[in-house]
Protein backbone atom coordinates (compact mmCIF):
# COMPACT_ATOMS: atom_id res chain seq x y z
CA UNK A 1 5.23 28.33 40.36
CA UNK A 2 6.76 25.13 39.56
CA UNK A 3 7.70 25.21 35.24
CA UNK A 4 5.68 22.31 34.32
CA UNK A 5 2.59 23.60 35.27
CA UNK A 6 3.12 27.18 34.16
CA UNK A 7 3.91 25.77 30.70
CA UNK A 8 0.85 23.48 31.26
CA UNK A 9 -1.17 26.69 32.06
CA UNK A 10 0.53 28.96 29.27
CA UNK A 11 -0.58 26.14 26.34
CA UNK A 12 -3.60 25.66 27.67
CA UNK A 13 -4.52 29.45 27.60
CA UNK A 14 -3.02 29.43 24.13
CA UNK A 15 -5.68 26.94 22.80
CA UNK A 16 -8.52 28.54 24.69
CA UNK A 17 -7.41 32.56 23.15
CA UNK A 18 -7.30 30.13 19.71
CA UNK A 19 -10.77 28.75 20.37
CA UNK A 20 -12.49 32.14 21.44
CA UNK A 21 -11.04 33.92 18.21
CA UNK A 22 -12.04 31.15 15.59
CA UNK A 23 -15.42 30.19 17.77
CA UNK A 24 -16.44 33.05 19.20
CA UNK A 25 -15.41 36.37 17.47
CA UNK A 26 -14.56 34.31 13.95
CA UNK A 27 -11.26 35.27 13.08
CA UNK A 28 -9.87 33.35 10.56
CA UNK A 29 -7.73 30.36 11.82
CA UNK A 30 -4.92 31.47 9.82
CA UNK A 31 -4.62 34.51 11.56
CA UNK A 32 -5.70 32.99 14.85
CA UNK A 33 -3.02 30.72 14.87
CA UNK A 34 -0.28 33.24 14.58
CA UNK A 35 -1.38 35.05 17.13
CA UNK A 36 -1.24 32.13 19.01
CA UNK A 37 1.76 30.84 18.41
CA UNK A 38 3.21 34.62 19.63
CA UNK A 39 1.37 34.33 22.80
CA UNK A 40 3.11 30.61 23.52
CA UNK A 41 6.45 32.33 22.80
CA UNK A 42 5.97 35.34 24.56
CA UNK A 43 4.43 33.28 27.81
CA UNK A 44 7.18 30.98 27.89
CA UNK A 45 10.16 33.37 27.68
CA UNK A 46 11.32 32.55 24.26
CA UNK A 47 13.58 35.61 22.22
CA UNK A 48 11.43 37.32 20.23
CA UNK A 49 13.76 36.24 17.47
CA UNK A 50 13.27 32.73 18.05
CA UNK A 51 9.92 32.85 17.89
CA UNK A 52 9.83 34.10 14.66
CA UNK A 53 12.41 32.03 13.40
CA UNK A 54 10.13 29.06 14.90
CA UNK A 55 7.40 29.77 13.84
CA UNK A 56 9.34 30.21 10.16
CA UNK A 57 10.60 26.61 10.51
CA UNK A 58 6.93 25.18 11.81
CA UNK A 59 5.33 26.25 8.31
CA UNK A 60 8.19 25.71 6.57
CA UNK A 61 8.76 22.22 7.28
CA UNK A 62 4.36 21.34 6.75
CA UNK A 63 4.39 23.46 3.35
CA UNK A 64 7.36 21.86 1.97
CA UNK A 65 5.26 18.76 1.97
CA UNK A 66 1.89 19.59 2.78
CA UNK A 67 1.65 22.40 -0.46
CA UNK A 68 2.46 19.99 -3.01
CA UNK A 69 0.49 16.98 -2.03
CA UNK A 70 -2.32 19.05 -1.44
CA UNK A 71 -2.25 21.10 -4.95
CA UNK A 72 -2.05 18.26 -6.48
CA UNK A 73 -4.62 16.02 -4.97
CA UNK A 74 -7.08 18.65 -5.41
CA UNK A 75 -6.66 18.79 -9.46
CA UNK A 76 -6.75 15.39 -9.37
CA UNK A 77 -9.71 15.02 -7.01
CA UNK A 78 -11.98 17.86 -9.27
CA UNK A 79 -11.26 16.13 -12.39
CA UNK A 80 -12.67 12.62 -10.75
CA UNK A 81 -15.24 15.50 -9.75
CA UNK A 82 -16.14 17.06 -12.35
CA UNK A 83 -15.66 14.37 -14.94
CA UNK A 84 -18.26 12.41 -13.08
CA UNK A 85 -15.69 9.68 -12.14
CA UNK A 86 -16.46 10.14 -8.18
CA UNK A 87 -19.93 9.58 -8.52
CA UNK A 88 -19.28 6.27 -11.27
CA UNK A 89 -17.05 4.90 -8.28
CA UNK A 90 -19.61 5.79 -5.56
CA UNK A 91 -22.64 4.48 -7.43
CA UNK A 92 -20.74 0.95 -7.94
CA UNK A 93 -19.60 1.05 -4.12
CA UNK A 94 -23.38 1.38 -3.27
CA UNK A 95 -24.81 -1.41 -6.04
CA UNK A 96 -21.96 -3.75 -4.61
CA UNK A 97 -22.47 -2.87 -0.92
CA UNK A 98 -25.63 -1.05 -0.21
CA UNK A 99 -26.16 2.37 1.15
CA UNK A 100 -26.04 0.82 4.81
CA UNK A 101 -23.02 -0.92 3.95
CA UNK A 102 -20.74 1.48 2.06
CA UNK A 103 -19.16 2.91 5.50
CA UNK A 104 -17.96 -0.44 6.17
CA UNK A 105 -15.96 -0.66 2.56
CA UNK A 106 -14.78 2.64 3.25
CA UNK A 107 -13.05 1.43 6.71
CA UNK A 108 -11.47 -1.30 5.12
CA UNK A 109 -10.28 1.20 2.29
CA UNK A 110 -9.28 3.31 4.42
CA UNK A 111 -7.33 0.48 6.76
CA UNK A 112 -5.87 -1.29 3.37
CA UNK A 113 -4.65 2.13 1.67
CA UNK A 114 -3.02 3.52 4.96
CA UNK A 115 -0.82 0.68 5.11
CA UNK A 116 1.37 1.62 2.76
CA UNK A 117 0.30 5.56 2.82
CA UNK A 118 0.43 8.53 4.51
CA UNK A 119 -3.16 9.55 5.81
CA UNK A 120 -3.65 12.77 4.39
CA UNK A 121 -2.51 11.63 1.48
CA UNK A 122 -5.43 8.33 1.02
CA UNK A 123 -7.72 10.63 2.17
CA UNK A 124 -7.22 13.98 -0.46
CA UNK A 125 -7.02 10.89 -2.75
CA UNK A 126 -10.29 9.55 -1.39
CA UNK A 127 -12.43 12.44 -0.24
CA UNK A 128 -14.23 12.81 -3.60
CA UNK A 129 -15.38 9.12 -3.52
CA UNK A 130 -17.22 10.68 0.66
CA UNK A 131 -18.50 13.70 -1.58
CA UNK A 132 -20.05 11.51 -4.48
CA UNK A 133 -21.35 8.99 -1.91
CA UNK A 134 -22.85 11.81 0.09
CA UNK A 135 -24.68 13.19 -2.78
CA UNK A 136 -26.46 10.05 -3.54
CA UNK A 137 -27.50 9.19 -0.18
CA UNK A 138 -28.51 12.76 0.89
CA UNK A 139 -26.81 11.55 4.57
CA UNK A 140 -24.13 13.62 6.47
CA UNK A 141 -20.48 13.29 5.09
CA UNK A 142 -19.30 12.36 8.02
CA UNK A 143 -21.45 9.09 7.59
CA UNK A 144 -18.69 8.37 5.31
CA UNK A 145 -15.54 10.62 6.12
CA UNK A 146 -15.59 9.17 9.86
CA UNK A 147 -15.60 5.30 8.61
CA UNK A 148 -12.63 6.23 5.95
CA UNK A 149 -10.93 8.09 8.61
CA UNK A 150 -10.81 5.71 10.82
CA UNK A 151 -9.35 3.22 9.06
CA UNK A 152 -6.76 5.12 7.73
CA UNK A 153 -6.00 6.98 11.47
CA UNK A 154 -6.20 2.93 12.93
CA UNK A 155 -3.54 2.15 10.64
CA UNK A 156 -1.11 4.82 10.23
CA UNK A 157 -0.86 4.76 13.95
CA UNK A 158 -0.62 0.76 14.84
CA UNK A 159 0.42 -1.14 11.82
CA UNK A 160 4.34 -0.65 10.14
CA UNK A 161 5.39 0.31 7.91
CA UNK A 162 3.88 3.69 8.56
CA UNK A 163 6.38 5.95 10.02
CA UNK A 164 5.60 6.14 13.41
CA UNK A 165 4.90 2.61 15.08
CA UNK A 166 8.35 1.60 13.02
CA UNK A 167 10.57 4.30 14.48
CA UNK A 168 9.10 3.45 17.90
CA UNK A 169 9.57 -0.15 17.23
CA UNK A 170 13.68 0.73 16.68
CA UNK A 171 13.70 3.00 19.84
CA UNK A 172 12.18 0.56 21.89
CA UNK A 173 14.11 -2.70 20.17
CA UNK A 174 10.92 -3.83 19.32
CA UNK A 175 10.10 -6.73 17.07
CA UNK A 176 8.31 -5.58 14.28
CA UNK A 177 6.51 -8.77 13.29
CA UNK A 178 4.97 -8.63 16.69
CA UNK A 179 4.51 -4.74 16.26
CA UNK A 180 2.53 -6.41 13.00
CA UNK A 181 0.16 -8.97 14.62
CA UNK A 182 -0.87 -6.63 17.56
CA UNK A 183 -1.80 -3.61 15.20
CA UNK A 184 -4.59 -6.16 13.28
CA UNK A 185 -5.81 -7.83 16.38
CA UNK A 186 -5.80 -4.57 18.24
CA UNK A 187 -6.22 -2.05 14.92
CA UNK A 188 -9.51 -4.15 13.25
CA UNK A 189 -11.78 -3.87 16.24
CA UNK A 190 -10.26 -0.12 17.16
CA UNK A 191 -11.44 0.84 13.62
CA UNK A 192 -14.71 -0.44 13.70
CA UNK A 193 -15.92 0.97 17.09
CA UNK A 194 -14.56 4.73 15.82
CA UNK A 195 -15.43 4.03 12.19
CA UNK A 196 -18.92 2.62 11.70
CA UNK A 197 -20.18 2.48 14.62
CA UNK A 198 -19.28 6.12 15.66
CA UNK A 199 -20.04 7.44 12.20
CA UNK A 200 -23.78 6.44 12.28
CA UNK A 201 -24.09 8.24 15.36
CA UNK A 202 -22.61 11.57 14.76
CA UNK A 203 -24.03 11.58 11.20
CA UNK A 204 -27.10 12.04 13.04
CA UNK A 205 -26.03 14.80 15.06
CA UNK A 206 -24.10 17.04 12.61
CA UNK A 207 -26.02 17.20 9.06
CA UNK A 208 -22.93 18.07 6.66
CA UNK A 209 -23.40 18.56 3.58
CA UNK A 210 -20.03 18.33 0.68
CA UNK A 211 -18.30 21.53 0.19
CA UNK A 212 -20.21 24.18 -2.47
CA UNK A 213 -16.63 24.12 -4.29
CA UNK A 214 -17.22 20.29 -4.61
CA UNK A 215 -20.06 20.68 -6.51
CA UNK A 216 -19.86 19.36 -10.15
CA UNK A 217 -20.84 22.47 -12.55
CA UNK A 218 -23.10 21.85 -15.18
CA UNK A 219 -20.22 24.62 -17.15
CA UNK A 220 -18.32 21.39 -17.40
CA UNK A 221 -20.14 18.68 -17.49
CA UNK A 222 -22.23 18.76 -21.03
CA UNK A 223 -23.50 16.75 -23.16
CA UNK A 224 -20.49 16.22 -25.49
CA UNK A 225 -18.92 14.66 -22.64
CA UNK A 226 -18.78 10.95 -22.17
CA UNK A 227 -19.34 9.36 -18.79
CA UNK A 228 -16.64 8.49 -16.95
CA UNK A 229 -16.06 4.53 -16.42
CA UNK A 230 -15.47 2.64 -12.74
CA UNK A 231 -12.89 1.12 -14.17
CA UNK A 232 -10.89 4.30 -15.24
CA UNK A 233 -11.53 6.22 -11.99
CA UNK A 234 -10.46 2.36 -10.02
CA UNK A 235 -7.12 2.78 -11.72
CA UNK A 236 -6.64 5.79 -11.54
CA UNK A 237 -7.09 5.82 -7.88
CA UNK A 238 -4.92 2.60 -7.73
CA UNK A 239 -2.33 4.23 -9.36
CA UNK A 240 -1.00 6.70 -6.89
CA UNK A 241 -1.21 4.21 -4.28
CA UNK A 242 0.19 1.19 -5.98
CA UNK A 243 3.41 3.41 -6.58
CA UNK A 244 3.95 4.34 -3.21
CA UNK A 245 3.59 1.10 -2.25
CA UNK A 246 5.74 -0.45 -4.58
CA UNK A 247 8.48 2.39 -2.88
CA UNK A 248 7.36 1.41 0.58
CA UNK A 249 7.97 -2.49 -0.01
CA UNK A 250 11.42 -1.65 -1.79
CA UNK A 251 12.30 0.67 0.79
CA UNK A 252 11.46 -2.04 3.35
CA UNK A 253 13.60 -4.30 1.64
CA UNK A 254 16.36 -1.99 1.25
CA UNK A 255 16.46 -1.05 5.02
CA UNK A 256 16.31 -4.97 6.41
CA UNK A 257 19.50 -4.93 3.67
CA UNK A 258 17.89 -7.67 1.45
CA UNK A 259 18.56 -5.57 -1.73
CA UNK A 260 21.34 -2.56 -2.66
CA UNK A 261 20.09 0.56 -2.39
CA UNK A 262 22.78 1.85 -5.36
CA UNK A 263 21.02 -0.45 -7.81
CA UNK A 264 19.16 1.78 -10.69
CA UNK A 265 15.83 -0.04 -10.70
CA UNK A 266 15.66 0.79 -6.98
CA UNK A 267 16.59 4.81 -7.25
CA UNK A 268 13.68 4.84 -10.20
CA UNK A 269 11.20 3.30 -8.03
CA UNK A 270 12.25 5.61 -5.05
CA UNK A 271 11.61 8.16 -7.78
CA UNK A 272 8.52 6.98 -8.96
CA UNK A 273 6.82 5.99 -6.09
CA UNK A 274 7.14 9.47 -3.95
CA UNK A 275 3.95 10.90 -3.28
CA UNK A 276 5.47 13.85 -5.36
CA UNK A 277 5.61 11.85 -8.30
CA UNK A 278 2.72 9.43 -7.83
CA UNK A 279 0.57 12.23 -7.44
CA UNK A 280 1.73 14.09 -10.00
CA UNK A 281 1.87 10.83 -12.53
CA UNK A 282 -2.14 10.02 -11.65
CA UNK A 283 -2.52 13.78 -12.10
CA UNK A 284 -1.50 13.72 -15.39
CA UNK A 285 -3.27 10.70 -16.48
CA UNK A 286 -6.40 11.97 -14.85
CA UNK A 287 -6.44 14.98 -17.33
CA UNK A 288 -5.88 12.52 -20.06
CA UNK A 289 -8.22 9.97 -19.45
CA UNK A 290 -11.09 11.84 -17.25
CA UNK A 291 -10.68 15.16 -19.80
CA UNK A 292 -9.06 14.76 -23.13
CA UNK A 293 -10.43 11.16 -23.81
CA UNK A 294 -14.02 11.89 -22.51
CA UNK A 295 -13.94 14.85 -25.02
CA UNK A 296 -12.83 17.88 -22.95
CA UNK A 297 -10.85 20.88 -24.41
CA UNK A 298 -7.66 21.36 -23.04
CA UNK A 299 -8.94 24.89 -21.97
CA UNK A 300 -11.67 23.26 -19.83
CA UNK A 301 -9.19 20.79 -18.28
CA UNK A 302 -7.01 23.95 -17.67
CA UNK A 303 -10.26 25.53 -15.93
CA UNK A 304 -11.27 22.64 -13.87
CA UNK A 305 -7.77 22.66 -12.98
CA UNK A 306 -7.62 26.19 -11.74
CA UNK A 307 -11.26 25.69 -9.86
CA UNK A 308 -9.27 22.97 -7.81
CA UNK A 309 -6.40 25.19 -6.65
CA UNK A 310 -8.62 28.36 -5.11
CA UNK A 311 -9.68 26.28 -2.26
CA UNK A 312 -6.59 24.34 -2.33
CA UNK A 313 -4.71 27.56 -1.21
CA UNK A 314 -6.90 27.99 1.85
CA UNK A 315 -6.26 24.61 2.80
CA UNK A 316 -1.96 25.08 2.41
CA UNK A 317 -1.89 27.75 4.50
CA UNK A 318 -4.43 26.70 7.66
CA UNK A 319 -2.54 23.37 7.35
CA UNK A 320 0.64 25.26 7.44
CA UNK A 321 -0.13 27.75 10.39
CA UNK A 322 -1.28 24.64 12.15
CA UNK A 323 2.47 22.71 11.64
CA UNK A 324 3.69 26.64 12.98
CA UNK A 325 2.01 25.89 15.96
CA UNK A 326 2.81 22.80 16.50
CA UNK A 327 6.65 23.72 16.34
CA UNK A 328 6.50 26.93 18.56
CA UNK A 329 4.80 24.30 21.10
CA UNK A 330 7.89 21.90 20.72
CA UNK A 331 10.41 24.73 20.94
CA UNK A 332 9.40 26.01 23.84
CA UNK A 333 9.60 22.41 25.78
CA UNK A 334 6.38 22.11 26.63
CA UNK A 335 6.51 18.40 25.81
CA UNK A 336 9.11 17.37 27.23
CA UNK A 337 9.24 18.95 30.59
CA UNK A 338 6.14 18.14 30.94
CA UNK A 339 6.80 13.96 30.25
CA UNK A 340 9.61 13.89 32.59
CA UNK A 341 8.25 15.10 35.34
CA UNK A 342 6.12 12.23 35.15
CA UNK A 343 8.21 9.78 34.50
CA UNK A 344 8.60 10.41 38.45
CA UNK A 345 5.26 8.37 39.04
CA UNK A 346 5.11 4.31 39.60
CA UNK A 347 2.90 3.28 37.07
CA UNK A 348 3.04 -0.20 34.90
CA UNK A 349 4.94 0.40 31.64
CA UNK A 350 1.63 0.29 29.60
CA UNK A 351 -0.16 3.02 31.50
CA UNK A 352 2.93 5.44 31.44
CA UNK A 353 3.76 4.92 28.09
CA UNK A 354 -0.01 5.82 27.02
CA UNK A 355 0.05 9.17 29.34
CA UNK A 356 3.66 10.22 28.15
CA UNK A 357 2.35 9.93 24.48
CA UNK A 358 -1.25 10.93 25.58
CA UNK A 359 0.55 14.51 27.35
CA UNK A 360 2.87 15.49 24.48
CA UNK A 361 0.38 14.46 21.67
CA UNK A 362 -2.26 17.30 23.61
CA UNK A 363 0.54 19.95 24.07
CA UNK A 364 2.20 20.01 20.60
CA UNK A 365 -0.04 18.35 18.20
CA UNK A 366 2.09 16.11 15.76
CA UNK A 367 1.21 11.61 16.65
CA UNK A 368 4.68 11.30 15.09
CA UNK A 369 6.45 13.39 17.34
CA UNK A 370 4.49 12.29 20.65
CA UNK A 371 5.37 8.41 19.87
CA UNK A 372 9.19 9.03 19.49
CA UNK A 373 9.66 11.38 21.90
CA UNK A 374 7.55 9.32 24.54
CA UNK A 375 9.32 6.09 23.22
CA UNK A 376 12.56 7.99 23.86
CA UNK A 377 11.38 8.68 27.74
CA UNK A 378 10.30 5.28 28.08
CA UNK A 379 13.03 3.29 26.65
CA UNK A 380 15.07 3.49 29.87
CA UNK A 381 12.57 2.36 32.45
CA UNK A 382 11.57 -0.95 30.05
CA UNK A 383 15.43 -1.56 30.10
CA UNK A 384 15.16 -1.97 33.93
CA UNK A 385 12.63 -4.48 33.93
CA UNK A 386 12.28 -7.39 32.22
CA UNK A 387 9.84 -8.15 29.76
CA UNK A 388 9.03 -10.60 26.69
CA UNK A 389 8.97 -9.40 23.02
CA UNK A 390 5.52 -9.44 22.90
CA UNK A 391 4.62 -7.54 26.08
CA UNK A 392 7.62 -4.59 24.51
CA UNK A 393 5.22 -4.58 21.14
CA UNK A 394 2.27 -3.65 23.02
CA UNK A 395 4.51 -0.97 24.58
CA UNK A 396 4.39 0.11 20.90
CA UNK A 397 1.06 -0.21 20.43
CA UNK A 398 0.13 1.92 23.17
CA UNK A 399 2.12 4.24 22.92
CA UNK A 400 0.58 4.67 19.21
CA UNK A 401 -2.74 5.10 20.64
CA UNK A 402 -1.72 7.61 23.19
CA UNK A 403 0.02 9.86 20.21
CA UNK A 404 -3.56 9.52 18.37
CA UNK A 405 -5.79 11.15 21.23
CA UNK A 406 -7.99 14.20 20.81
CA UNK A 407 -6.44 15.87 17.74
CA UNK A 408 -7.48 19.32 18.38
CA UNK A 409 -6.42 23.02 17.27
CA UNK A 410 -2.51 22.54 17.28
CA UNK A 411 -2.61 19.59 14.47
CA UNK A 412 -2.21 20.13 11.06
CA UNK A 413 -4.45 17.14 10.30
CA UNK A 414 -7.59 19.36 12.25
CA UNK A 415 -7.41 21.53 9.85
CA UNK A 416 -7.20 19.55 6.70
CA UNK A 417 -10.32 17.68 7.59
CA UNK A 418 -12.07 20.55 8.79
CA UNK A 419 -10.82 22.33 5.93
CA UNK A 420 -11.60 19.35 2.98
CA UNK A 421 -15.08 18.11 4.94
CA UNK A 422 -16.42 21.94 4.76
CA UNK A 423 -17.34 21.61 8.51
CA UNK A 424 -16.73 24.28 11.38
CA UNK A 425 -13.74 23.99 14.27
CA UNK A 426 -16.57 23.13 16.37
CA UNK A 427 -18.09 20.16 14.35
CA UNK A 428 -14.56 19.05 13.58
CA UNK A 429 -13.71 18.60 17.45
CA UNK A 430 -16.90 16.87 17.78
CA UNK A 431 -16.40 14.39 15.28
CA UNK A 432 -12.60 13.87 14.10
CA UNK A 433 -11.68 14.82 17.20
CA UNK A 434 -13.77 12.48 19.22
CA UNK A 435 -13.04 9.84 16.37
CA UNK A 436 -9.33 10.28 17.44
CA UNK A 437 -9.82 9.38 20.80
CA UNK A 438 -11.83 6.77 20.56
CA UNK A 439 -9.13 5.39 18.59
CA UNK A 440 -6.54 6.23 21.34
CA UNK A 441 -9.07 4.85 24.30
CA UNK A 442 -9.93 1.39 22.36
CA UNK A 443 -6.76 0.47 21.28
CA UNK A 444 -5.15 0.79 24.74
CA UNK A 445 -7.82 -0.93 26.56
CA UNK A 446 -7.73 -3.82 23.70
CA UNK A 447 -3.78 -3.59 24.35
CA UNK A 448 -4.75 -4.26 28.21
CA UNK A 449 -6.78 -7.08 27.45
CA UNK A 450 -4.03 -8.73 25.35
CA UNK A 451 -1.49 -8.04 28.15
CA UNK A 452 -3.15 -10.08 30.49
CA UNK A 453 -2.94 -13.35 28.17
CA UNK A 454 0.85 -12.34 28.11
């Protein structure tokens, strides 16, 4: 049997063994995964040594980041919780837009905070704002999660300086200020059709309600307490993301060699604005000003604290069996056999750049890794053919979407929705999932359209 398609075949029995144990006979997807990742190994010839040492480096490499962020996001999201500050913000994004309308100010949240942050990271930051706003409508999450996930997905894929469309960008000797325009004119409508519009829908087919562990207690909330203000809980929420932005623009700067990297001011922003130390800064002054100052002990702050990091632990380690997955996929070259066999075919540069991305994003799960390693398989056939700056940024573009398809089972990012949104694998592939590729199919149709004016 020619290799490609037995690895094709061994992944693709992998995910269905995964989806029968977590669907069908509910074993828990931490487990699940595990045994997965053995039976990729196994199937694919790999020592039984490095599989384990793969699998080692696959949840080593998502915890190291993934553990932090998430602990403290979640201590910082139950104190806007349980302070009250997620509902203050919610009920002044409803007087100011209207319980039709607040999806739409979540998109363009969602597409304004992704710019200069991770994903996961706006949306731990932001997921208590979907709760609160939940609540008060009595609708599905996902009429909200869906809008602010797609405008942060739209934008971490498409628009630099997010990590992926820039590294792209230097593979394929891009230019970036192209890479720029094309992510807004292609990124705005992208995020509306899989925001908004695809939010009201499945909101009406999947009734989800916020996590129980969400739930402000009345233990903590009494009567001594004051209300928290919109004001606070806007700054606080600013904060985070103002800091990483501030280390994104320097960074920027520092890279295009406009200022010195060795100068001090720029090592204490570097310092200040990792999501380490953003988080852990609005962390801090959350306890302060949404505990302390609103006339909470420091014993209840330590509580509501310690509520926070129970789920938060279920959440590290899915997330991290999910990046163990995703690594045991990469090691054992499913990916890349897989895109050079059809780098074989004729097709336009567009349409073979989406597939590449489209093929490793499916078979080992991280959008980062799909668009360099497709932009790496590509680079040599746009170097045989001649094309204009612009046409080589939609390269980019599409080769963002085709990382962003149908983020299933071997994505870490599955998980921390499913995980955060309190929904089952099942309602997660029918809503992020299918948000993901209608993210993926828009944006490389819209990139189409925009070739043909090129």
């Amino acid at each position: 049997m020619n290799e490609s398609l037995y690895l094709l075949l061994v992944t693709l029995a992998a995910i269905f063994v995964l989806l029968v144990l977590v669907m069908r006979f509910k074993v828990h997807a931490f487990a699940a995964l595990i045994i997965a990742c053995m039976l990729v190994g196994i199937a694919s010839g790999m020592p039984s040594a490095s599989i384990l040492q793969s699998m080692q480096d696959g949840m080593g490499s998502i915890l190291g980041f993934v553990a932090v962020v998430v602990g403290l996001g979640s201590i910082f999201g139950q104190l806007l919780e349980s302070s009250g500050g997620a509902t203050a913000l919610a009920n002044k994004l409803l007087a100011v837009f209207g319980k039709d309308k607040a999806p739409w100010a979540l998109t363009i949240s969602g597409f304004l905070i992704s710019i200069p942050v991770f994903l996961d990271i706006g949306f731990i930051i932001l997921v208590p704002v979907v709760y609160a706003l939940s609540r008060k409508s009595g609708k599905s999450t996902l009429a909200y999660a869906i809008p602010l996930l797609a405008g942060l997905a739209v934008t971490h894929a498409f628009i630099p300086p997010t990590p992926g469309p820039v590294a792209v960008s230097q593979v394929l000797d891009a230019s970036l200020g192209w890479v720029v325009i094309f992510g807004f004119v292609i990124g705005i409508p992208t995020a509306i059709l899989a925001g908004p519009v695809f939010g009201r829908y499945i909101a009406t087919k999947i009734i989800a309600a916020p996590p129980e562990h969400t739930e402000p207690s009345g233990q903590e909330v009494i009567s001594s307490h004051k209300p928290a203000q919109f004001r606070t809980v806007a700054f606080l929420i600013a904060l985070p993301l103002v800091l990483i932005m501030v280390n994104t623009v320097v960074d920027f700067l520092v890279k295009s060699q406009t200022i010195p990297e060795e100068a001090f001011w720029v090592q204490v922003i570097y310092f200040l604005g990792h999501p380490f130390t953003a988080l852990l800064i609005a962390t801090m002054a959350s306890a302060w000003l949404l505990g302390t100052r609103l006339g909470y002990s420091k014993q209840e702050v330590l509580d509501i604290s310690n509520k926070a990091l129970g789920p938060a632990g279920l959440i590290i380690l899915v997330t991290g069996a999910g990046g163990m997955f995703k690594q045991i996929l990469v090691d054992s070259g499913v990916g890349p056999v897989l895109a050079e066999t059809m780098l074989m075919t004729k097709l336009s540069p567009l349409v073979l750049a989406y597939l590449l991305a489209v093929v490793i994003r499916l078979t080992q799960g991280s959008a980062t890794v799909a668009m360099i390693t497709a932009a790496g398989m590509i680079a040599p056939v746009l170097g045989l053919i001649e094309i204009s700056e612009a046409y080589k940024a939609l390269v980019v573009i599409v080769i963002a979407a085709g990382a962003t398809t149908f983020s299933h089972v071997n994505d870490s990012g599955f998980w921390l929705v499913s995980k955060y949104l309190g929904i089952t694998e099942k309602q997660t592939l029918a809503s992020w999932s299918v948000m993901e590729t209608i993210i993926s199919v828009a944006g490389f149709i819209f990139a189409l359209l925009v070739s043909l004016w090129l």
